[in-house]
C-alpha atoms as a PDB file:
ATOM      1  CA  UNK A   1      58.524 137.436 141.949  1.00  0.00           C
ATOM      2  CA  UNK A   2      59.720 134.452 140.720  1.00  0.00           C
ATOM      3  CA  UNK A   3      63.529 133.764 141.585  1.00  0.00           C
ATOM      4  CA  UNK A   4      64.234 130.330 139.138  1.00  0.00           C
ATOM      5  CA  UNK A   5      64.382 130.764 135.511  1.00  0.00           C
ATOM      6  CA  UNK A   6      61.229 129.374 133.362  1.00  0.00           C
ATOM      7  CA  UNK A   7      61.758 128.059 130.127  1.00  0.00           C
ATOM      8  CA  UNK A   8      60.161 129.648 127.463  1.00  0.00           C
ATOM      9  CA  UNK A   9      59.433 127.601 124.336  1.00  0.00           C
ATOM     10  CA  UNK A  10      62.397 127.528 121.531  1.00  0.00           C
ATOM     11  CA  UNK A  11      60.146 128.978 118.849  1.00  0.00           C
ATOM     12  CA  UNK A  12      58.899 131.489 120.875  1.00  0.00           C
ATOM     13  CA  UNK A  13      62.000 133.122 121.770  1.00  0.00           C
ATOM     14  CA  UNK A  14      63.473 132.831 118.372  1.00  0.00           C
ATOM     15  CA  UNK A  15      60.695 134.710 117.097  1.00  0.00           C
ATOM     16  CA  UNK A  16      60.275 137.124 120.031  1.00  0.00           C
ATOM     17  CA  UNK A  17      64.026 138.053 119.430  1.00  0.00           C
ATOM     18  CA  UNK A  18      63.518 138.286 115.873  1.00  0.00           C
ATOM     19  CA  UNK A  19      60.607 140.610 115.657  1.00  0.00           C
ATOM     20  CA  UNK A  20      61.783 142.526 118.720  1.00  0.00           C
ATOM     21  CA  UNK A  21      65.137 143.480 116.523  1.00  0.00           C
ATOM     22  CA  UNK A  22      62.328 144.191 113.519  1.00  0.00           C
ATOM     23  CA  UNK A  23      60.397 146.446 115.706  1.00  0.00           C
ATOM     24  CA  UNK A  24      63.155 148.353 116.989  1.00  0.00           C
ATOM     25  CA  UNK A  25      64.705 149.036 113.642  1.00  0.00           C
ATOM     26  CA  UNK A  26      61.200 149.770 112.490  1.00  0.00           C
ATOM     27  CA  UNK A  27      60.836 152.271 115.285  1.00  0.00           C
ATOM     28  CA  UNK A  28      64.618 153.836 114.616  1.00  0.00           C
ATOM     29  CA  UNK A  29      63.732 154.237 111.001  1.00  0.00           C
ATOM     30  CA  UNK A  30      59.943 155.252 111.355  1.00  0.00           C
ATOM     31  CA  UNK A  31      61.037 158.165 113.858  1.00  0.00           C
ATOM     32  CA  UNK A  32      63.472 159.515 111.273  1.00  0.00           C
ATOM     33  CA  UNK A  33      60.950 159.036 108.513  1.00  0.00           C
ATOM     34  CA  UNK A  34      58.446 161.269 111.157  1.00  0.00           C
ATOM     35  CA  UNK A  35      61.314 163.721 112.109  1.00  0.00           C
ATOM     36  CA  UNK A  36      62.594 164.866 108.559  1.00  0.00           C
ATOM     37  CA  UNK A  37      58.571 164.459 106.819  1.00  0.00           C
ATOM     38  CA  UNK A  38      56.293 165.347 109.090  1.00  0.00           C
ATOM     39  CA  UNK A  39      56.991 166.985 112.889  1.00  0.00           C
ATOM     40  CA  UNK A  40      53.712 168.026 113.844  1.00  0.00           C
ATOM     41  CA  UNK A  41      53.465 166.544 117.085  1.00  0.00           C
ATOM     42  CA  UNK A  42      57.262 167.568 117.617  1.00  0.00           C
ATOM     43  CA  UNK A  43      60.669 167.041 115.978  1.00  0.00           C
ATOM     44  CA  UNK A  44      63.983 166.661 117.184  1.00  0.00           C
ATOM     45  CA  UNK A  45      65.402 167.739 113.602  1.00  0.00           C
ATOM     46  CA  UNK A  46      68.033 164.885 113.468  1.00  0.00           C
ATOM     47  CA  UNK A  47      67.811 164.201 109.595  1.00  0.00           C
ATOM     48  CA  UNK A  48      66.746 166.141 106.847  1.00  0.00           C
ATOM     49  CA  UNK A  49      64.317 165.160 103.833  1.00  0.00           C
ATOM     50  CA  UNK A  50      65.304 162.017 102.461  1.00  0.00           C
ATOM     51  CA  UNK A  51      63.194 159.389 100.249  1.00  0.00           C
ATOM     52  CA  UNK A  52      65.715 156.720 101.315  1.00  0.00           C
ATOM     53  CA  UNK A  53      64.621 157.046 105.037  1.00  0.00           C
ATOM     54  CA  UNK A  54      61.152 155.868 103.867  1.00  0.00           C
ATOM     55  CA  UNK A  55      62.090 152.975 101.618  1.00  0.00           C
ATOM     56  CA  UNK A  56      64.790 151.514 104.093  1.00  0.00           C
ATOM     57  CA  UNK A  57      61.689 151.791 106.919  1.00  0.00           C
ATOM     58  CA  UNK A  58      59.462 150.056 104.342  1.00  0.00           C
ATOM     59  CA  UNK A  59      62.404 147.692 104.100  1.00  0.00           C
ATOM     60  CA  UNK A  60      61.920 146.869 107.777  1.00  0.00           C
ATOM     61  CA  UNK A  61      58.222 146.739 107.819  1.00  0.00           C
ATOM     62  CA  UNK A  62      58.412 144.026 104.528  1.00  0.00           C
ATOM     63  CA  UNK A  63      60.699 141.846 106.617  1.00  0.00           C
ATOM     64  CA  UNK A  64      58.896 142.129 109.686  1.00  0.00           C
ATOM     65  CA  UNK A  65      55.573 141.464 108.114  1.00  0.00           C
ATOM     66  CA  UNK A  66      56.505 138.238 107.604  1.00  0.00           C
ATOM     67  CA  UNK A  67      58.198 137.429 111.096  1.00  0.00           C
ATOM     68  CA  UNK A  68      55.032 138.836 112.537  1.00  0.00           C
ATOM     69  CA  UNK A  69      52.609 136.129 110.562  1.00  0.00           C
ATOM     70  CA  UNK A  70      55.121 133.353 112.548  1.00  0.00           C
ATOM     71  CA  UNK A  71      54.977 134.956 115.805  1.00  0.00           C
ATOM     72  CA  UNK A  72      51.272 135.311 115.735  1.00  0.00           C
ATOM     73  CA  UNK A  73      51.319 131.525 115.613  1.00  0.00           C
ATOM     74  CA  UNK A  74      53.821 130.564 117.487  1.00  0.00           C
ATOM     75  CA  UNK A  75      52.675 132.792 120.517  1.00  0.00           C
ATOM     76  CA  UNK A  76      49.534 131.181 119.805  1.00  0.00           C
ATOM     77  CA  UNK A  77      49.892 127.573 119.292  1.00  0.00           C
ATOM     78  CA  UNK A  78      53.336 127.993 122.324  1.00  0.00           C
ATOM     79  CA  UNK A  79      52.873 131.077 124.231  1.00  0.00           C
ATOM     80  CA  UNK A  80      49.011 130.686 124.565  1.00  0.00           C
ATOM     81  CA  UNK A  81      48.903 131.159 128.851  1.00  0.00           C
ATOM     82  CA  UNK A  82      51.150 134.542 128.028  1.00  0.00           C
ATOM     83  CA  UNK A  83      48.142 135.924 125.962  1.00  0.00           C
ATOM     84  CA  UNK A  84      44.788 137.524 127.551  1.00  0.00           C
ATOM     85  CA  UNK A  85      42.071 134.906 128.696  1.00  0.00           C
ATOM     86  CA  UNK A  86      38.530 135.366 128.162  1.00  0.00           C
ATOM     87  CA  UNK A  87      37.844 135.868 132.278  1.00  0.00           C
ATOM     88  CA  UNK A  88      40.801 138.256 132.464  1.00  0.00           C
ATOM     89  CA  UNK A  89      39.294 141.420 132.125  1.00  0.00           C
ATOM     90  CA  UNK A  90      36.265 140.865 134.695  1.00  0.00           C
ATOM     91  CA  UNK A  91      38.769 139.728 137.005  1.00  0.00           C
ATOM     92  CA  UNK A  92      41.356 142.835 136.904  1.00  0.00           C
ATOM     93  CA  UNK A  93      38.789 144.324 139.454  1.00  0.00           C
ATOM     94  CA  UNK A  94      39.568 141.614 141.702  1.00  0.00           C
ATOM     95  CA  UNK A  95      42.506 141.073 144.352  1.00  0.00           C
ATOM     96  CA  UNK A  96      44.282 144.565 142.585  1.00  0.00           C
ATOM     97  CA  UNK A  97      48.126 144.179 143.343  1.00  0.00           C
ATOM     98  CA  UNK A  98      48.265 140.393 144.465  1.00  0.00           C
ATOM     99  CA  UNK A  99      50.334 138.530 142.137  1.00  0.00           C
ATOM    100  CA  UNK A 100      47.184 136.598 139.856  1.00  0.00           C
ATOM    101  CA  UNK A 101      46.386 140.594 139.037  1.00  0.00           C
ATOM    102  CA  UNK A 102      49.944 141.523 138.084  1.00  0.00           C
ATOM    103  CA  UNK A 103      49.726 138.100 136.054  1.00  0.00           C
ATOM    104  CA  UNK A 104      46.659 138.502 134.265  1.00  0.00           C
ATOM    105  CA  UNK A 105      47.484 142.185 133.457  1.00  0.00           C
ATOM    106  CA  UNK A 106      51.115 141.134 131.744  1.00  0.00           C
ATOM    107  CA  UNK A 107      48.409 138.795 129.548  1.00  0.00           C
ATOM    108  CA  UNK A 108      46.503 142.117 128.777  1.00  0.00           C
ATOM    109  CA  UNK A 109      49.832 144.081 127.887  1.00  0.00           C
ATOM    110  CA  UNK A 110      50.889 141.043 126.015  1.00  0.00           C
ATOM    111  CA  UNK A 111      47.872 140.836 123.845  1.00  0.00           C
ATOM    112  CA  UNK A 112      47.657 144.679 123.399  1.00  0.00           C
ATOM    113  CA  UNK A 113      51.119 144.535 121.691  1.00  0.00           C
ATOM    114  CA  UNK A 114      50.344 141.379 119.460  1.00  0.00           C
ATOM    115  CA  UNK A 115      46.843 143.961 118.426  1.00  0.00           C
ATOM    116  CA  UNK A 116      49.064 147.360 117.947  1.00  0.00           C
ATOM    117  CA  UNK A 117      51.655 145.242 115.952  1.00  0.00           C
ATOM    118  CA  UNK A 118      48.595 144.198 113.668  1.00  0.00           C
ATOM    119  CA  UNK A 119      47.445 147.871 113.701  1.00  0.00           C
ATOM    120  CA  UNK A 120      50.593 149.174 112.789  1.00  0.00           C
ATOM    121  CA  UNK A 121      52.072 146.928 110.315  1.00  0.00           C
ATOM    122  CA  UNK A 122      48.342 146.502 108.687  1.00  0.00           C
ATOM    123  CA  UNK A 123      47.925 150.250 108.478  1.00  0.00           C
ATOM    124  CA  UNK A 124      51.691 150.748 106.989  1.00  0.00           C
ATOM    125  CA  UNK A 125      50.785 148.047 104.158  1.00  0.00           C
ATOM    126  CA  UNK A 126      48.007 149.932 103.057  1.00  0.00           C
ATOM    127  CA  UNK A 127      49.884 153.637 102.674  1.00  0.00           C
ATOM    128  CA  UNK A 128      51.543 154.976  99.744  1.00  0.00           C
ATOM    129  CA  UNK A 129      54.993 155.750  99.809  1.00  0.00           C
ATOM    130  CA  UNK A 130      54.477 159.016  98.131  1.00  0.00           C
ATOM    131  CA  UNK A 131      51.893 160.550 100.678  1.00  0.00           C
ATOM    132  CA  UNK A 132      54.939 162.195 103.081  1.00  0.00           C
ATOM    133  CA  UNK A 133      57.005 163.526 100.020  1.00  0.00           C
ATOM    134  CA  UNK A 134      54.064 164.755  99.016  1.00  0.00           C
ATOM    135  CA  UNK A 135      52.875 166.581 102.073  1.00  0.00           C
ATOM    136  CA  UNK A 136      49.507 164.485 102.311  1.00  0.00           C
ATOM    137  CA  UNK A 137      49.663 164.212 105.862  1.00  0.00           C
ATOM    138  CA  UNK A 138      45.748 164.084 106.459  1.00  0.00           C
ATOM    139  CA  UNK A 139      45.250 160.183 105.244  1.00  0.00           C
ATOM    140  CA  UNK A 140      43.436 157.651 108.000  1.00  0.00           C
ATOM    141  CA  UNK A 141      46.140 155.040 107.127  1.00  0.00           C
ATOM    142  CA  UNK A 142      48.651 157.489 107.914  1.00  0.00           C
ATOM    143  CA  UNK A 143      47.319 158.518 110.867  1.00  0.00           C
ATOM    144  CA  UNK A 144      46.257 155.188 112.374  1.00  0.00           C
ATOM    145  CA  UNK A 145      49.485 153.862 111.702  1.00  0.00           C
ATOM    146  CA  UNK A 146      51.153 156.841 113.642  1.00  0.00           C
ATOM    147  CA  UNK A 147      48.215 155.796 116.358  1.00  0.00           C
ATOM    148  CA  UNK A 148      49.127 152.026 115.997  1.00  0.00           C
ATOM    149  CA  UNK A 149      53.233 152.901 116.786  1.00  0.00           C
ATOM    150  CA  UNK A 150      52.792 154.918 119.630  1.00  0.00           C
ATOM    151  CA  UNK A 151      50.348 152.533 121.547  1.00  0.00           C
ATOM    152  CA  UNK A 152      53.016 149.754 120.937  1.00  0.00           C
ATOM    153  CA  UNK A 153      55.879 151.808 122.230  1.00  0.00           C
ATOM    154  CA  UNK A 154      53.544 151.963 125.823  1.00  0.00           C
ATOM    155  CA  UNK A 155      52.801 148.463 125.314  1.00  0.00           C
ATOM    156  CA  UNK A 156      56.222 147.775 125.227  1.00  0.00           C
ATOM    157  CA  UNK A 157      57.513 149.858 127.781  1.00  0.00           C
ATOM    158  CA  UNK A 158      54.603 148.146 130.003  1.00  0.00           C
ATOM    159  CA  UNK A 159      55.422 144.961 129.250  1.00  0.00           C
ATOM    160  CA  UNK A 160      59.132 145.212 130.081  1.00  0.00           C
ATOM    161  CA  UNK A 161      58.044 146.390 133.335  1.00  0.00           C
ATOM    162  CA  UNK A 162      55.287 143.556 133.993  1.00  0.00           C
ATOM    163  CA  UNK A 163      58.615 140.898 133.085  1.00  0.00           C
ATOM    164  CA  UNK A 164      60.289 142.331 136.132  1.00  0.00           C
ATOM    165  CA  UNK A 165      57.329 142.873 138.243  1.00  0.00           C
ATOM    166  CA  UNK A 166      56.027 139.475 137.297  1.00  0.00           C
ATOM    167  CA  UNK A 167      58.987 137.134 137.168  1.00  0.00           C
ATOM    168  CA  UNK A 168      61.947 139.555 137.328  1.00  0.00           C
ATOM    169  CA  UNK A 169      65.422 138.865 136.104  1.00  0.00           C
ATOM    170  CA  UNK A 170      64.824 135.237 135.596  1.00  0.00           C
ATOM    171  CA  UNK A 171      62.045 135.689 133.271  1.00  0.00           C
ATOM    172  CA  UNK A 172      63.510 138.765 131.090  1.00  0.00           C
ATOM    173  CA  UNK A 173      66.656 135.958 130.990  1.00  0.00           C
ATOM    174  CA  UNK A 174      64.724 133.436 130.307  1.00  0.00           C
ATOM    175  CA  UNK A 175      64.339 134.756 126.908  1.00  0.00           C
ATOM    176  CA  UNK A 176      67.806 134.917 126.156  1.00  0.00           C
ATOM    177  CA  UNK A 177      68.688 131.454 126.880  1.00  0.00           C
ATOM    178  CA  UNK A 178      70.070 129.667 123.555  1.00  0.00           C
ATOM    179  CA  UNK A 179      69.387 126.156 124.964  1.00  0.00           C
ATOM    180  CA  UNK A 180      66.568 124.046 123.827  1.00  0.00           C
ATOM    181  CA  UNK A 181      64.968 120.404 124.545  1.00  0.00           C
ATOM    182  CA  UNK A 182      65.792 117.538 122.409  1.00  0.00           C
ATOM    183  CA  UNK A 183      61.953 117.612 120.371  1.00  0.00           C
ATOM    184  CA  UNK A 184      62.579 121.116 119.947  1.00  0.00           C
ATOM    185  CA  UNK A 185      66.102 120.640 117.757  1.00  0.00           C
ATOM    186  CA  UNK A 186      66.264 122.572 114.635  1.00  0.00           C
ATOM    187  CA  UNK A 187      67.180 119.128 112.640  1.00  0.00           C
ATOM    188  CA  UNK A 188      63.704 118.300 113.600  1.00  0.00           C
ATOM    189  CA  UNK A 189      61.999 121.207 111.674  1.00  0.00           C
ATOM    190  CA  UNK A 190      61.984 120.067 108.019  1.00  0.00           C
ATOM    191  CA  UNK A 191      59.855 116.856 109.323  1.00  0.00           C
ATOM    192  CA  UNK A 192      57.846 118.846 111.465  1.00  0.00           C
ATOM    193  CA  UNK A 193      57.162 121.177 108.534  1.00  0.00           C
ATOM    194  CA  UNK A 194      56.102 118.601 106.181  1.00  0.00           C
ATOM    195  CA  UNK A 195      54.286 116.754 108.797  1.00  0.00           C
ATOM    196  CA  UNK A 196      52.351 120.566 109.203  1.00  0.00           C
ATOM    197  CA  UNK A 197      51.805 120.702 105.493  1.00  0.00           C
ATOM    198  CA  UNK A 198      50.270 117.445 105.392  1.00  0.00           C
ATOM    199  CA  UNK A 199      47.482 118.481 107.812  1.00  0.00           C
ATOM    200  CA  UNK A 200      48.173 122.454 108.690  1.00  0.00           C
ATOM    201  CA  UNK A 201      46.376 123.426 111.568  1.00  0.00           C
ATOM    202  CA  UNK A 202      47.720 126.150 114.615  1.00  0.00           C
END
């Protein structure tokens, strides 16, 4: 819809481009953990049994844990008008395929991935990495984190497609853009960090 480029806070892209190279690797690596363990729901038979698969995957998941905890706040404190407002969902009923409804359902889909995210990762923390070799396929954590993945992977896919239906090219660029504003300058973090330690809030 939109045909100039926004700008989209510094933080928030760094840590949207961050986490989105976490999740993918986490999604690579979980699928081939799910493909050579497990195949229930269908396997494409690309790798055979191999512990490593599931500690390089749990690899992934440690890193992204973290990056998650800082994108959480950052889309937050930054990216608060991308997220789901409290009048959104009453609304969705209202003026279906103008733009404000194609606008306040990207919120939804945005919000819906920061909650699957929390699912899955949450979920993943609380397995044991000895369930798959094992064969104990039946735990809850197991399954919800199977659950959490696969309603991320829509949320994704539905979220790329809100970008372009919302704001197009320019916006899906937008992330990509490397430039910042001057009170946004990495030099500027250390000060900004103690100043945050000094009185934390989000």
């Amino acid at each position: 819809m939109s045909k100039t480029q926004p700008y989209q806070p510094f933080l928030l892209r760094l840590f949207h481009g961050i986490n989105a190279l976490l999740v993918i690797a986490c999604v690579i690596t979980g699928f081939l953990v799910y493909d050579s363990w497990d195949g229930r729901f269908g396997k494409v038979g690309l790798t055979i049994k191999n512990r490593s698969l599931i500690d390089i995957h749990g690899t992934f998941a440690f890193v992204l844990f973290f990056v998650f905890l800082g994108f959480i706040i950052v889309s937050i404190k930054l990216g608060r008008n991308r997220l789901v407002k409290s009048d959104d969902w009453q609304k969705l009923t209202n003026k279906v395929g103008k733009n404000i409804w194609w606008y306040r359902l990207h919120r939804v889909v945005n919000t819906t991935i920061l909650f699957s995210a929390i699912l899955s990762i949450g979920s993943g923390k609380l397995q044991d990495e000895n369930w798959l070799p094992n064969g104990e396929m039946y735990h809850v954590w197991y399954s919800l984190h199977l659950i959490g993945w696969v309603i991320m992977l829509l949320a994704i896919a539905t979220h790329l497609l809100m970008s372009a239906k919302v704001g197009g090219y320019p916006l899906i660029l937008s992330m990509f853009n490397t430039k910042y504003l001057p009170q946004e300058s990495p030099k500027l973090w250390p000060e900004k960090i103690i100043a945050w330690l000094k009185h934390p809030r989000i």
